[in-house]
Every structure is written in structure tokens, then in C-alpha cells.
Protein backbone atom coordinates (compact mmCIF):
# COMPACT_ATOMS: atom_id res chain seq x y z
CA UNK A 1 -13.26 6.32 3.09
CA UNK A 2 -9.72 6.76 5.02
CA UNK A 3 -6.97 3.81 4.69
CA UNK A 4 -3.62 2.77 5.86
CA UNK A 5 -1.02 1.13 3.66
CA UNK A 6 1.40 -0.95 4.75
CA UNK A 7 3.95 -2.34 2.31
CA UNK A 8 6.22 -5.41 3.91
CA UNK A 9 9.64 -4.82 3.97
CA UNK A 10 10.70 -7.80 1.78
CA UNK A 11 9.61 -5.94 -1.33
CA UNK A 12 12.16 -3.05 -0.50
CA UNK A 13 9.21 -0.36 -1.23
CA UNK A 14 9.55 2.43 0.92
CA UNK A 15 6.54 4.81 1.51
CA UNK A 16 8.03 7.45 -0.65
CA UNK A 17 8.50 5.41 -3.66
CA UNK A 18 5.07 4.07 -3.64
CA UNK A 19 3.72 7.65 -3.09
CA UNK A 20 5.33 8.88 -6.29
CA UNK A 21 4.31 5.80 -8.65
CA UNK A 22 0.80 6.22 -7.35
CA UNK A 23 0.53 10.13 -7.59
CA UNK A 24 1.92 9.82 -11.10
CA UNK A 25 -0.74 7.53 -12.58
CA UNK A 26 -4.02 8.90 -13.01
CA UNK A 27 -6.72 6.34 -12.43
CA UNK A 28 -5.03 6.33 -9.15
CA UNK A 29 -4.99 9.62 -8.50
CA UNK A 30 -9.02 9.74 -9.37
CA UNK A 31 -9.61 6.77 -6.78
CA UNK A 32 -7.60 8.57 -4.17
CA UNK A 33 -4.76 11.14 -2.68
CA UNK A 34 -1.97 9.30 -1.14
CA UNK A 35 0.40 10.94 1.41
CA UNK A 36 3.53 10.33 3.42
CA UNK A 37 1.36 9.17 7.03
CA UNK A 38 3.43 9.17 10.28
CA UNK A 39 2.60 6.80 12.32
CA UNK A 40 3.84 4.91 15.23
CA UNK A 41 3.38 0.68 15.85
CA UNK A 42 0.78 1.99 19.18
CA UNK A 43 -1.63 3.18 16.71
CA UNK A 44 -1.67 -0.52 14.58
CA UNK A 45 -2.75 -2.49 16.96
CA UNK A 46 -2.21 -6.47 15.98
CA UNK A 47 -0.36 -5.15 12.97
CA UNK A 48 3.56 -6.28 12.89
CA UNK A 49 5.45 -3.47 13.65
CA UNK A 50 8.25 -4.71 11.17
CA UNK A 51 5.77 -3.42 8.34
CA UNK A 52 5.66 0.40 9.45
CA UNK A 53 9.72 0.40 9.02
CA UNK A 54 9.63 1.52 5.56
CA UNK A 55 6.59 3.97 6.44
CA UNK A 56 3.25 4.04 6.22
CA UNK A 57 1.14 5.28 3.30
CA UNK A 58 -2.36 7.06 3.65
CA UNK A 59 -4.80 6.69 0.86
CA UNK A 60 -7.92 10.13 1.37
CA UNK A 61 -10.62 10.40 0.10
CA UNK A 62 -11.51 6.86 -1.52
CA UNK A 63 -15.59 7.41 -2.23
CA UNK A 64 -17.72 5.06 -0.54
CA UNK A 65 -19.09 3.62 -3.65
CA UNK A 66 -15.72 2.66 -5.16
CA UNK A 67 -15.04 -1.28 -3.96
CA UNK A 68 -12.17 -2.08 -1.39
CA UNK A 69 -11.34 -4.60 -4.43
CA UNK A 70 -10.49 -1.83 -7.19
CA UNK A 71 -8.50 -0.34 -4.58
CA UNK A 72 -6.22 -3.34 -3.86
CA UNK A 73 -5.97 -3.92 -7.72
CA UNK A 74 -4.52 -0.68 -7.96
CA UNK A 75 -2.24 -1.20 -5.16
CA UNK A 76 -1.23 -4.21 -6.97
CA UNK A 77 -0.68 -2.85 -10.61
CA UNK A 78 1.44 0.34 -8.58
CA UNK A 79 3.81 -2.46 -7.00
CA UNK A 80 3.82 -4.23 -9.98
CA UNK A 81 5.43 -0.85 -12.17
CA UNK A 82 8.20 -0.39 -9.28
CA UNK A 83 9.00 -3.99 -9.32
CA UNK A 84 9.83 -4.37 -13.37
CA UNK A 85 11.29 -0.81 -13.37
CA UNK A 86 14.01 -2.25 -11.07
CA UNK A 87 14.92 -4.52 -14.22
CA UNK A 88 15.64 -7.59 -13.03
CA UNK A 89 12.51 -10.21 -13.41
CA UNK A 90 13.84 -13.04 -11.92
CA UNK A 91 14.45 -11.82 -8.82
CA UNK A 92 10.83 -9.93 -8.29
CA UNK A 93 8.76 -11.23 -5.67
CA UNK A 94 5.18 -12.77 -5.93
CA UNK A 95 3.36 -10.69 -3.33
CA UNK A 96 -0.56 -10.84 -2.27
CA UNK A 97 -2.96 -7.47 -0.76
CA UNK A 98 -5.07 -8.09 2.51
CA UNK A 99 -7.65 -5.78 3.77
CA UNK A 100 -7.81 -5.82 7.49
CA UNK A 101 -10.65 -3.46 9.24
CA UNK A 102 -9.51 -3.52 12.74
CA UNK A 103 -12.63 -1.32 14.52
CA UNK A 104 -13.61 1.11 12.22
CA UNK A 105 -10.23 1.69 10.15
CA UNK A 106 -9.16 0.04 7.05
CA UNK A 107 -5.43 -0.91 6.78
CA UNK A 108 -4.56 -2.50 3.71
CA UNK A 109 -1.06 -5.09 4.27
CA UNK A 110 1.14 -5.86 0.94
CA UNK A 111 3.00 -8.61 2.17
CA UNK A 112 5.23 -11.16 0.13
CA UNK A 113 4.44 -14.84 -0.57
CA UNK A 114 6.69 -17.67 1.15
């Protein structure tokens, strides 16, 4: 399994940054190979094209038997590590992961809470 990652602006993540906290851990690494994925709003259909600004991550080679759920956890514990490193915890966001499977492609959305 293939997926998209899309991380809202309002967290200030760029696709880059989240590429080299997940490539550094390792029980990330064993779930999947993220890369740098170049993509324009035409190919997200429905998805705001405000969250492809910052770039667009592409998670390869996710087995089929490993849940969508460990996935997003790890998503979550990656943002998480970028978020304290920046040092100041008052001011980090609460954020939540979505899955969204238009047709036959998962895109996974990190969006911030209101």
C-alpha cells in the first residue's frame, strides 16, 4: 500500500522536515519509505489545495497487513518530535490525522484543531 501525506499549513511542517524526522526513526522506516512527492491540487481531487503548499509527502511500500491505524500513530508521534524540538510548548498546536480513500488512493490529512 501507496499513500499521500498532507500536513496543514498551520503546523508550519514542510514536506522536507517531516521527511527527515521520519527517515531518521526506525520503526518508521520499517513501516515505510517516505519521499519528497510532487504533486499538483488536479491530482487531489476534494482535497484543499491550501494543504499541498508546504508539499506533499509519499509514504511506499506500507505492507498490506500493517493497519492504516499504526500508520497514523506514527504520523502522529513524527509531528509530535518536530513540534517539542521547536522548544516552545505553549505555543504547539493540538492537531488530529484523517484517512481519506478517495477511489482507490489513500491520502492521509494532518490538520490542526480549532
Amino acid at each position: 500500500m501507496n499513500c499521500s501525506l498532507a500536513i496543514s499549513p498551520d503546523l508550519g511542517i514542510d514536506a522536507e522536515e517531516f521527511l527527515s524526522a521520519w527517515n531518521k526513526d526506525l520503526a518508521s522506516q520499517d513501516i515505510a519509505r517516505a519521499k519528497s512527492a510532487g504533486s499538483s491540487p488536479e491530482e487531489f481531487i476534494g482535497l484543499d489545495p491550501e494543504l499541498m503548499r508546504q508539499g506533499m509527502v509519499f509514504l511506499a511500500g506500507i505492507a498490506s497487513t500493517v493497519a492504516l491505524d499504526i500508520v497514523k500513530d506514527l504520523i502522529k508521534d513524527r509531528i509530535k518530535e518536530i513540534l517539542a524540538g521547536r522548544g516552545d510548548s505553549n505555543a504547539v498546536p493540538t492537531f488530529e490525522v484523517i484517512a481519506i480513500q478517495p477511489c482507490d488512493k489513500t491520502i492521509i490529512v494532518v490538520k490542526s484543531k480549532a
